[in-house]
C-alpha atoms as a PDB file:
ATOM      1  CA  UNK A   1      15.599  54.262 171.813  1.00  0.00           C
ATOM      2  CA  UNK A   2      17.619  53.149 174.858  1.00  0.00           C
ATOM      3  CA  UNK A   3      21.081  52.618 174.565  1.00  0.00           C
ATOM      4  CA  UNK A   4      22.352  48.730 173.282  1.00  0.00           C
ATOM      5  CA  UNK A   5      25.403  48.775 175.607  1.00  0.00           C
ATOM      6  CA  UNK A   6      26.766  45.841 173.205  1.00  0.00           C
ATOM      7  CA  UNK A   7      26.045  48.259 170.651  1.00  0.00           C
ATOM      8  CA  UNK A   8      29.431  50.611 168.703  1.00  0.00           C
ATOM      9  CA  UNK A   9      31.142  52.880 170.507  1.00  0.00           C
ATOM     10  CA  UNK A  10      31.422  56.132 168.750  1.00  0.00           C
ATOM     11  CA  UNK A  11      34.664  57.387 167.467  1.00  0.00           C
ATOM     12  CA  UNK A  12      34.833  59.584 170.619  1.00  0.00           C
ATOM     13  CA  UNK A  13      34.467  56.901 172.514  1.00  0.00           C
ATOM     14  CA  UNK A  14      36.684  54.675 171.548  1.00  0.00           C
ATOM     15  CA  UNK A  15      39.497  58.007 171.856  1.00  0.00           C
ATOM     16  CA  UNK A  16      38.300  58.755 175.319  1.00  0.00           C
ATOM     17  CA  UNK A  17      39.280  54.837 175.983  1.00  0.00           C
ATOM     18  CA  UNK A  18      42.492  54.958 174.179  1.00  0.00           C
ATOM     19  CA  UNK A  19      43.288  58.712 176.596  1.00  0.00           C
ATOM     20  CA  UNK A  20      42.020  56.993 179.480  1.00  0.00           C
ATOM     21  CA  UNK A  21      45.093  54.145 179.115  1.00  0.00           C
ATOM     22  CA  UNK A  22      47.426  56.300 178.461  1.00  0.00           C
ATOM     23  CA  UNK A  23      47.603  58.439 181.692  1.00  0.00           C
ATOM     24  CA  UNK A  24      47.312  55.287 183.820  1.00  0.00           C
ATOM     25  CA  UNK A  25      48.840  55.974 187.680  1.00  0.00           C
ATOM     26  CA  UNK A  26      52.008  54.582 188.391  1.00  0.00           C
ATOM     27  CA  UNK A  27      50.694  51.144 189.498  1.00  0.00           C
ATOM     28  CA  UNK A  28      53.360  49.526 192.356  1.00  0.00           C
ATOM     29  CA  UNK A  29      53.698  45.678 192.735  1.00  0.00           C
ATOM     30  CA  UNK A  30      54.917  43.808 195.699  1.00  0.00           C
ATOM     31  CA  UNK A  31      56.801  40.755 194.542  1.00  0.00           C
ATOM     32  CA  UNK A  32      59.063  37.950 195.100  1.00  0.00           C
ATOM     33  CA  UNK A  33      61.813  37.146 192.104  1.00  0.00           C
ATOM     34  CA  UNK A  34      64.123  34.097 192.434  1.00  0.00           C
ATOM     35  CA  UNK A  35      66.814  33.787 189.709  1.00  0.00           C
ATOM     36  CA  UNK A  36      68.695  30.482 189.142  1.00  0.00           C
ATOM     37  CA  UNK A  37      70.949  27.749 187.198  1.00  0.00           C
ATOM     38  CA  UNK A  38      69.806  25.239 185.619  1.00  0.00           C
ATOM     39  CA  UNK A  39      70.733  22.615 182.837  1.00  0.00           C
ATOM     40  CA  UNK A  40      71.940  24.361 179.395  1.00  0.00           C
ATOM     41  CA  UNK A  41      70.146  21.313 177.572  1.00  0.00           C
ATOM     42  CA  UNK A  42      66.793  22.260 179.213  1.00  0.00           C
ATOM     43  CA  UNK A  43      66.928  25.769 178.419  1.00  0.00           C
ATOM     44  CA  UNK A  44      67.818  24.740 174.842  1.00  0.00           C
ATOM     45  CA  UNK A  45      64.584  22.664 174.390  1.00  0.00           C
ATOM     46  CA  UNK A  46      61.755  24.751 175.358  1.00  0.00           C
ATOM     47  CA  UNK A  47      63.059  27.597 172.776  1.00  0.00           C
ATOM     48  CA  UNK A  48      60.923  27.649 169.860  1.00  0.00           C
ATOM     49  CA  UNK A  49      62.897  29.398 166.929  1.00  0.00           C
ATOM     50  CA  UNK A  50      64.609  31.541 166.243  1.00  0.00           C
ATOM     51  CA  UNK A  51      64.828  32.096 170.039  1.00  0.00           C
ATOM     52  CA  UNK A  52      68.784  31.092 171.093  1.00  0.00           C
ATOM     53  CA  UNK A  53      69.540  30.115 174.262  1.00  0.00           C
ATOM     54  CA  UNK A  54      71.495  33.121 176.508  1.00  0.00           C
ATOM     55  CA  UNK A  55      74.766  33.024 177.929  1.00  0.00           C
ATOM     56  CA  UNK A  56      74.155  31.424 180.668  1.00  0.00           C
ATOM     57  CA  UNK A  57      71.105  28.752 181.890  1.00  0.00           C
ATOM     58  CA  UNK A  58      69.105  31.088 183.713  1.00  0.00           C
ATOM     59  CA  UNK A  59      65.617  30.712 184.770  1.00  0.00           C
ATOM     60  CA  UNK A  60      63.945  33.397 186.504  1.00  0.00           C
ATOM     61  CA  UNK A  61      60.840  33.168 188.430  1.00  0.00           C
ATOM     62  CA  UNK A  62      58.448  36.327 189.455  1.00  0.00           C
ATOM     63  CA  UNK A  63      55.720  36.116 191.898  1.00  0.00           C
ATOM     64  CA  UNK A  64      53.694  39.679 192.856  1.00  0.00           C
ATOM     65  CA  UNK A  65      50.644  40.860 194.219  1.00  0.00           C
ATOM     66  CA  UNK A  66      48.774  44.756 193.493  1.00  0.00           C
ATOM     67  CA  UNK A  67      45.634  46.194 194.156  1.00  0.00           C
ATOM     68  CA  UNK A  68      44.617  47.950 190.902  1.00  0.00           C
ATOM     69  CA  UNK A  69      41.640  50.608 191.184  1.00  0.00           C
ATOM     70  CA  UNK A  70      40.695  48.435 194.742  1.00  0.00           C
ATOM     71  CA  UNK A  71      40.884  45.336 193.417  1.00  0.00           C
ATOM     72  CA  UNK A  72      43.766  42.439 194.183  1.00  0.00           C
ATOM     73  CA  UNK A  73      45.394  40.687 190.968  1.00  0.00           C
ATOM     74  CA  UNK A  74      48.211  37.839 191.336  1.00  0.00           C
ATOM     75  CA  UNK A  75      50.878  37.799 188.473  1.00  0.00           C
ATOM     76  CA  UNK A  76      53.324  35.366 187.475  1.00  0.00           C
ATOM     77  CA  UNK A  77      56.205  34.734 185.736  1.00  0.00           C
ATOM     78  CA  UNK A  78      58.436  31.332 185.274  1.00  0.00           C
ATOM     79  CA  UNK A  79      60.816  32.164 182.360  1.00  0.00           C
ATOM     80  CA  UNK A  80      64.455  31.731 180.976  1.00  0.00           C
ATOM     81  CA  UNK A  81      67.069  33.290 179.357  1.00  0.00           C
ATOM     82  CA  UNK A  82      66.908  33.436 176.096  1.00  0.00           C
ATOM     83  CA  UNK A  83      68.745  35.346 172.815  1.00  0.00           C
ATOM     84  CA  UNK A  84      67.247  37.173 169.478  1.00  0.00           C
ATOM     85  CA  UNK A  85      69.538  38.138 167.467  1.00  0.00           C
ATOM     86  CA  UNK A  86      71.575  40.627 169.509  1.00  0.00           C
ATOM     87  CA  UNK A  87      68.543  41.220 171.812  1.00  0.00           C
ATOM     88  CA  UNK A  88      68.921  39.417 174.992  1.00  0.00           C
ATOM     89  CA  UNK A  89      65.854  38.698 176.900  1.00  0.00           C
ATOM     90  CA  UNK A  90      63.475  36.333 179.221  1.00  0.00           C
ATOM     91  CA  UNK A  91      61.006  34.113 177.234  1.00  0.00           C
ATOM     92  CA  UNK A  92      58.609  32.876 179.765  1.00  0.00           C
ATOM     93  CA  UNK A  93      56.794  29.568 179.619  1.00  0.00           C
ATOM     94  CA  UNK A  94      54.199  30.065 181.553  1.00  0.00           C
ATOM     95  CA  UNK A  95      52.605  33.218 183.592  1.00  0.00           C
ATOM     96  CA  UNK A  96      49.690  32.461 186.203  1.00  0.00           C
ATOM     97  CA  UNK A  97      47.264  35.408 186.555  1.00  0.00           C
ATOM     98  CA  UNK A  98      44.229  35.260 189.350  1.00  0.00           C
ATOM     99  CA  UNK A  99      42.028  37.744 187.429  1.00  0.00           C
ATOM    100  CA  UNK A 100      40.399  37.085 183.735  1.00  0.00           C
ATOM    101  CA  UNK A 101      41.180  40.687 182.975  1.00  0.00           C
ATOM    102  CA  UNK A 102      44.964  40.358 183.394  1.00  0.00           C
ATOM    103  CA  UNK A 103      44.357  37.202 181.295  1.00  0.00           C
ATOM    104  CA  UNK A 104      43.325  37.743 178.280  1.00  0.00           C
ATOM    105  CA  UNK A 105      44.669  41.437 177.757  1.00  0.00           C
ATOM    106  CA  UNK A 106      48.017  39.949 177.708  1.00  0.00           C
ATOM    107  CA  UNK A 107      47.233  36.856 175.765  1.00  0.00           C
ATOM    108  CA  UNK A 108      45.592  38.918 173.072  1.00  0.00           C
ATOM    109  CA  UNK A 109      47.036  41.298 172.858  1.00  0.00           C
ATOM    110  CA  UNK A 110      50.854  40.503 173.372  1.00  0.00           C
ATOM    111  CA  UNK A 111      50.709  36.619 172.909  1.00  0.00           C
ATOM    112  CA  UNK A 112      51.605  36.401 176.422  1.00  0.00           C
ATOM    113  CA  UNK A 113      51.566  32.725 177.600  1.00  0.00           C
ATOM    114  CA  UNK A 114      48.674  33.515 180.875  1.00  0.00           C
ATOM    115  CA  UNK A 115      46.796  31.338 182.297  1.00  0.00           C
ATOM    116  CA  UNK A 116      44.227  31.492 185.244  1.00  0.00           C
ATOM    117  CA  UNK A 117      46.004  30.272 188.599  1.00  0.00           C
ATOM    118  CA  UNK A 118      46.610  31.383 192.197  1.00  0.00           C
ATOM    119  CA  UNK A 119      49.614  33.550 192.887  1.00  0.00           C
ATOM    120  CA  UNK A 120      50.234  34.475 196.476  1.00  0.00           C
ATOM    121  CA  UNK A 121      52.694  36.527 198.122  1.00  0.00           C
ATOM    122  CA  UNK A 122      52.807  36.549 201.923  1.00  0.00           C
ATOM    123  CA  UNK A 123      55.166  38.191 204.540  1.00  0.00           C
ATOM    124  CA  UNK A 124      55.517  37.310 208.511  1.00  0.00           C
ATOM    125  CA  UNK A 125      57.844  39.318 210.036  1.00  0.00           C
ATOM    126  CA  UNK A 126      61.061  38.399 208.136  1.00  0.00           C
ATOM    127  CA  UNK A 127      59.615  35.608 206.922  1.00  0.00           C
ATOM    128  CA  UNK A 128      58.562  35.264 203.370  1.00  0.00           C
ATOM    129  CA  UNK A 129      56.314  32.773 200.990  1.00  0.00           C
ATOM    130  CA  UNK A 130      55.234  33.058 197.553  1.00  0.00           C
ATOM    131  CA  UNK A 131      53.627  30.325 195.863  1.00  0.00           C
ATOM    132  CA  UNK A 132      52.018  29.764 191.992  1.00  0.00           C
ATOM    133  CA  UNK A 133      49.595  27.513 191.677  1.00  0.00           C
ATOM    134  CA  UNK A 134      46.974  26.083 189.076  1.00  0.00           C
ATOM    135  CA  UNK A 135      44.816  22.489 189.471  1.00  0.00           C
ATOM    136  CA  UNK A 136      45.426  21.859 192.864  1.00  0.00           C
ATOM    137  CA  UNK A 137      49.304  22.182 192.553  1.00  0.00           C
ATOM    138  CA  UNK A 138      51.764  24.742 193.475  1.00  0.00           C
ATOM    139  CA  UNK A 139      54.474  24.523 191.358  1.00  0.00           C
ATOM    140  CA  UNK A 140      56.363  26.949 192.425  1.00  0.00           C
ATOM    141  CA  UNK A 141      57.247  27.530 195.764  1.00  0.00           C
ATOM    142  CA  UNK A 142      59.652  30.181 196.884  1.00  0.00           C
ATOM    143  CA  UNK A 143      60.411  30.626 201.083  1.00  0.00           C
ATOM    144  CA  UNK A 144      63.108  32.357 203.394  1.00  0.00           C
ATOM    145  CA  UNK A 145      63.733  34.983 205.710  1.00  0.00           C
ATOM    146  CA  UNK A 146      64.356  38.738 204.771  1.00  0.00           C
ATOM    147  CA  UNK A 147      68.118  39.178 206.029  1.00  0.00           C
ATOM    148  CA  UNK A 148      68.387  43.418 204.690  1.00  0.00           C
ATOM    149  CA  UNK A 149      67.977  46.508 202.249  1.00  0.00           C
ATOM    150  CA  UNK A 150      69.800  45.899 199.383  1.00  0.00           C
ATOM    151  CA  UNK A 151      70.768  49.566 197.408  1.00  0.00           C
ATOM    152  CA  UNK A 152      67.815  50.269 195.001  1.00  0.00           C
ATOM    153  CA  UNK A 153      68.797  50.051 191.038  1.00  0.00           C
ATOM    154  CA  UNK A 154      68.956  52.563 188.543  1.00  0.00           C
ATOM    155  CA  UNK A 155      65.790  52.485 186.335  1.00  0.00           C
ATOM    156  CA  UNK A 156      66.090  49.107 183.751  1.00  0.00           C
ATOM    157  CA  UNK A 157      65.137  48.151 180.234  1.00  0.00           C
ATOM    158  CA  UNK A 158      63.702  44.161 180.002  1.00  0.00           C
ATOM    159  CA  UNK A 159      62.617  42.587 177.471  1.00  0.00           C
ATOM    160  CA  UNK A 160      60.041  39.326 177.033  1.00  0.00           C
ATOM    161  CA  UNK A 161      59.711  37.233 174.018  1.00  0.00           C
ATOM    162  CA  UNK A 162      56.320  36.277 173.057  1.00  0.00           C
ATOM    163  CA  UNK A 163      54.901  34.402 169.880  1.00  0.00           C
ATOM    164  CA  UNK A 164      51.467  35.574 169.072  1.00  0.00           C
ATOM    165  CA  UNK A 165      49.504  33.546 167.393  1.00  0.00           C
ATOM    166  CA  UNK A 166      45.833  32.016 166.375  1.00  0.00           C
ATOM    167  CA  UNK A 167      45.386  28.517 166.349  1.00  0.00           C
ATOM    168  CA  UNK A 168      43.503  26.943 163.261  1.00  0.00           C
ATOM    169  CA  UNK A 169      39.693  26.337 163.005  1.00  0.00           C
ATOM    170  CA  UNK A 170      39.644  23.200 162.165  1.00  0.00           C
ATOM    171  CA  UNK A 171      42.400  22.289 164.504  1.00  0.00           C
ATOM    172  CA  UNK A 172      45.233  22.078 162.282  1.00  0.00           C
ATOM    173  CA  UNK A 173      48.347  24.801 162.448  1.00  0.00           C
ATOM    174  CA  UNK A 174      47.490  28.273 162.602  1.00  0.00           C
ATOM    175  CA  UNK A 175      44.881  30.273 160.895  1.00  0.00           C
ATOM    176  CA  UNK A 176      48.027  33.567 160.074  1.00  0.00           C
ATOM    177  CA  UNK A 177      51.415  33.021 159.950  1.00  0.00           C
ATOM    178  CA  UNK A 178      52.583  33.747 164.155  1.00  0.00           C
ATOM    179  CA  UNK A 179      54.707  36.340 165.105  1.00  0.00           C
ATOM    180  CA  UNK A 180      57.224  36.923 167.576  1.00  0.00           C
ATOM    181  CA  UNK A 181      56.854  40.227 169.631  1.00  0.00           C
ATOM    182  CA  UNK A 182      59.314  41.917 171.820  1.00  0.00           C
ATOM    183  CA  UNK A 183      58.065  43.432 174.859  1.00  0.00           C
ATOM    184  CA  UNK A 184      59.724  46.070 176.430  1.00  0.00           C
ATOM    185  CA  UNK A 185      59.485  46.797 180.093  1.00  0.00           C
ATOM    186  CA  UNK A 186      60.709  50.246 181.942  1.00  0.00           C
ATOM    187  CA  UNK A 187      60.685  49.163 185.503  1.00  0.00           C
ATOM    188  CA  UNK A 188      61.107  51.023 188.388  1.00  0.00           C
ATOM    189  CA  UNK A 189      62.523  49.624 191.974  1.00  0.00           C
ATOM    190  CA  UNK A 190      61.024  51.943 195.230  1.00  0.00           C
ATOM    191  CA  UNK A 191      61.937  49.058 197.857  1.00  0.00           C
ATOM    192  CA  UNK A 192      64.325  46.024 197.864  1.00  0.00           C
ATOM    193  CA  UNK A 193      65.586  43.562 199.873  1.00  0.00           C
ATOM    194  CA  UNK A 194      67.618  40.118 200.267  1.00  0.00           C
ATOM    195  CA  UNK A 195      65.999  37.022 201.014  1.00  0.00           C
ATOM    196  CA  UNK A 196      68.028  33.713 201.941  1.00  0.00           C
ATOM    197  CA  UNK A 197      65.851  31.159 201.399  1.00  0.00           C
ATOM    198  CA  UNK A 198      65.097  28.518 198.733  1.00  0.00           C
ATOM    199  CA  UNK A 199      63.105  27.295 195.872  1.00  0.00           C
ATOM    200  CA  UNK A 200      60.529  24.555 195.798  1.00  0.00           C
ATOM    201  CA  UNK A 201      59.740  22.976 192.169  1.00  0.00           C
ATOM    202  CA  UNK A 202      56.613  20.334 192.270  1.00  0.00           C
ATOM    203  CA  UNK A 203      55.614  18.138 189.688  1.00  0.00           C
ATOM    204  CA  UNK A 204      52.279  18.767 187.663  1.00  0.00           C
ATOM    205  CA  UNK A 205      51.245  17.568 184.475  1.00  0.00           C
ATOM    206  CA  UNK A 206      49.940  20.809 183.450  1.00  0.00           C
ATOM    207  CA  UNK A 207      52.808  23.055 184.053  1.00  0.00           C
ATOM    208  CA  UNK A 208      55.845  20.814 184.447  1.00  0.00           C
ATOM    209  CA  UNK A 209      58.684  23.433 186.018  1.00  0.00           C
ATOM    210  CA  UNK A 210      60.031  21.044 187.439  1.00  0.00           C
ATOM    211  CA  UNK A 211      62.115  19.993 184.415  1.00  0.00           C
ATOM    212  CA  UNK A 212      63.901  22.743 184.812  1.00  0.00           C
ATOM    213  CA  UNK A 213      65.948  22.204 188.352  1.00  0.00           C
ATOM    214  CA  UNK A 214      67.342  24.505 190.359  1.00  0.00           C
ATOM    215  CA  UNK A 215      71.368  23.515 189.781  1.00  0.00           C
ATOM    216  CA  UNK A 216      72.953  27.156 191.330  1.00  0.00           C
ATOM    217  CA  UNK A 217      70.573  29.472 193.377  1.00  0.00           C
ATOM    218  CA  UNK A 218      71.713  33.169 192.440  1.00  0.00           C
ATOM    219  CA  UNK A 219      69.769  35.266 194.347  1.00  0.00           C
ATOM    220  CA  UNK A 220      66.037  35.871 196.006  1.00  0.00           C
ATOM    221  CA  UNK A 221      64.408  39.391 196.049  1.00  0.00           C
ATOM    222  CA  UNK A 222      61.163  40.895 197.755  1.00  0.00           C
ATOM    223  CA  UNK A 223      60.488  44.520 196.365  1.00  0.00           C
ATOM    224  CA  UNK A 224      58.399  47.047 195.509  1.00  0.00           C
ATOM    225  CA  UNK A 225      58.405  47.842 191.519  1.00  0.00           C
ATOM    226  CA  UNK A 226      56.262  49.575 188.740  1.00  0.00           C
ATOM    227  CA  UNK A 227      56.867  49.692 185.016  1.00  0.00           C
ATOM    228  CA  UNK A 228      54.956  50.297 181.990  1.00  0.00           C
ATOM    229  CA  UNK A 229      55.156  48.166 179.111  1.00  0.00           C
ATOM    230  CA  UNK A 230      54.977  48.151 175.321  1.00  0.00           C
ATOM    231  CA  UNK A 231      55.220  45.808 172.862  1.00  0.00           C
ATOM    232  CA  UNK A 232      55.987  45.445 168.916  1.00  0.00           C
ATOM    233  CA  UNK A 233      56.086  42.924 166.202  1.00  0.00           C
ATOM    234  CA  UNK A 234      59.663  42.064 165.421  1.00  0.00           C
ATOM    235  CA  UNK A 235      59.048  39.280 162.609  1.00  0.00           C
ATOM    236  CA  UNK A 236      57.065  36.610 161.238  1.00  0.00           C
ATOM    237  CA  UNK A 237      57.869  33.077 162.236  1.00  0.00           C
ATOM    238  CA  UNK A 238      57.609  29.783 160.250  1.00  0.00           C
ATOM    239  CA  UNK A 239      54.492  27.855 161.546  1.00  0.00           C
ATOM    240  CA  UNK A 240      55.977  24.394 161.441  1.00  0.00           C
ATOM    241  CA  UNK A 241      58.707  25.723 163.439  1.00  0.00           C
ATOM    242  CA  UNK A 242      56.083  27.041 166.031  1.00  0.00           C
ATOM    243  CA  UNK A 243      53.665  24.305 165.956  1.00  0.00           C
ATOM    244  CA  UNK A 244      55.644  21.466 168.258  1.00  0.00           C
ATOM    245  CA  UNK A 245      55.704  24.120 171.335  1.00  0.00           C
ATOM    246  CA  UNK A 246      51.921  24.962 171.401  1.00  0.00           C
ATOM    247  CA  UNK A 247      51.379  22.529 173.693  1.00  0.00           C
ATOM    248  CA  UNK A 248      53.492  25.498 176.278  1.00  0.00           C
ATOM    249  CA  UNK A 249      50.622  27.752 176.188  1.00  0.00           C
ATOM    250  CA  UNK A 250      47.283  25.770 176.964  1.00  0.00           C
ATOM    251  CA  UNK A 251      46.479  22.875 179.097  1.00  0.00           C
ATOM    252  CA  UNK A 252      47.092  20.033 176.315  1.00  0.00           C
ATOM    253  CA  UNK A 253      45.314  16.377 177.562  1.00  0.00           C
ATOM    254  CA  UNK A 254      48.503  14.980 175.999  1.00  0.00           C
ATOM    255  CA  UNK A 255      50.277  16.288 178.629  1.00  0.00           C
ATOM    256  CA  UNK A 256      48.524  13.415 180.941  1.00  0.00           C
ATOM    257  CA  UNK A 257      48.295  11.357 178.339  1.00  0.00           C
ATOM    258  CA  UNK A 258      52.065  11.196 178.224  1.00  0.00           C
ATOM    259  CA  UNK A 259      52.372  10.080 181.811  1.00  0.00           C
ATOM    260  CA  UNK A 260      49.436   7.808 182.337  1.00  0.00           C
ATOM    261  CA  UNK A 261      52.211   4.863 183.439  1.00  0.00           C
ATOM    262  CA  UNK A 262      54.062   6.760 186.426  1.00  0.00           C
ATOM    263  CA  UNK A 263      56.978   5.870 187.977  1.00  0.00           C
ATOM    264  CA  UNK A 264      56.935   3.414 191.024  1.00  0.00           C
ATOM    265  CA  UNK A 265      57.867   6.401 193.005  1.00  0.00           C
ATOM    266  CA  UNK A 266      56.976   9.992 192.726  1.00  0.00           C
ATOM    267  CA  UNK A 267      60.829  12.174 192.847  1.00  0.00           C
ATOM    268  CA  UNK A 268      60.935  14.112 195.844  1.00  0.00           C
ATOM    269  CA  UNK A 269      60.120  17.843 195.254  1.00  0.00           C
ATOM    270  CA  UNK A 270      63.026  19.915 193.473  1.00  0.00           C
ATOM    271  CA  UNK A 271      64.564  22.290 195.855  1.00  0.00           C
ATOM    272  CA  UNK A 272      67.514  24.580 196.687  1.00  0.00           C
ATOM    273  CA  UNK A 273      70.583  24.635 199.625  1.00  0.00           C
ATOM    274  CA  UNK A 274      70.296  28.072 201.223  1.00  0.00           C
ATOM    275  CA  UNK A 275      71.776  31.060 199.104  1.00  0.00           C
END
């Protein structure tokens, strides 16, 4: 009988998978990350508990581009500083990813918030533009000019929040009690260097950065970086706690609901003075 390929996998099949991702190449990334200010109120809202805001009001934005095994993947990352317990860390809101793979590996398995978008990362000279994107809208915009090297860093620890969770069948809650993962991030820096430049925040009902404004640009980055990642379950979360911030991980129709009566006119885009 020919082989079902949606068939089992033997047991030495399913090893030789599990082998296989474990001696994965070092995989580099060329990215842009822009770290700002913003309001402490903001950052204090979007903070589903028992996630604490940091120490300071910082939102951090990540925009790369790799070829993995010949094939181009844009990856995304617009989160902020955030506190559990004595862990500091980033807890993203939202993380545009060009590639279904990317998407729901991360989603699955780590509760990451991804969602398909475009992610672009392009250099002229010393000029430099990365952009995320979803619906028509990019949302974040980053631009400036390369001014030097900047001395590489050590090798880092960060850490992501997530909340993974399943959302009920018929519609209501959760079908399990959600959990909130730490993931842990070794990165590696080969290449770095300063941009001056600014950050562009437009308004879209679907991913609405823009509420968090760019009050004190820190710094803007291009470089070259790898890390691996693992995750783990740190503790269950109370549901009703959860449930109000769902809305951050899919593309809720209450979102335009809420803003079917706009204002007379549109706010100019949200951007920064020079660093």
């Amino acid at each position: 009988m020919a082989r079902v390929r949606y068939g089992p996998r033997t047991e030495a099949e399913i090893q030789a998978a599990r082998d296989a991702r474990s001696v994965l190449p070092d995989i580099w990334s060329t990215g842009v990350v822009a770290v700002w200010e913003t309001d402490p109120d903001v950052v204090a809202q979007v903070l589903p508990a028992p996630l604490k805001p940091g120490e300071r009001p910082l939102v951090r934005v990540n925009i790369s581009q790799v070829d993995i095994f010949g094939s181009p993947l844009g990856a995304g990352s617009f989160a902020v500083a955030a506190q559990h317990g004595a862990q500091s860390g980033w807890y993203p809101l939202v993380m545009p990813m060009t590639t279904e793979r990317a998407l729901t590996g991360g989603r699955e398995v780590f509760g990451e918030p991804k969602k398909l978008g475009e992610v672009s990362v392009a250099r002229d000279g010393e000029a430099v533009v990365a952009r995320l994107g979803r619906h028509g809208v990019d949302f974040v915009e980053v631009r400036g000019r390369v001014t030097g090297a900047l001395p590489l860093p050590e090798e880092t620890e960060k850490v992501d929040f997530y909340f993974k969770f399943l959302p009920a069948v018929d519609g209501d809650g959760f079908d399990l009690d959600p959990v909130l993962v730490h993931c842990t991030r070794t990165e590696r820096v080969r290449r770095l260097e300063a941009v001056d430049g600014e950050v562009i925040l437009r308004e879209s009902a679907f991913d609405p950065v823009a509420d968090l404004p760019v009050r004190r640009l820190l710094e803007i980055t291009l470089g070259e970086k790898t890390s691996d990642q693992r995750g783990r379950v740190v503790e269950r979360v109370s549901p009703q706690a959860l449930l109000p911030f769902v809305h951050q991980r899919y593309d809720d129709p209450a979102q335009v609901l809420d803003s079917v009566t706009p204002p007379a006119a549109a706010p100019p885009p949200a951007t920064t003075e020079e660093v």
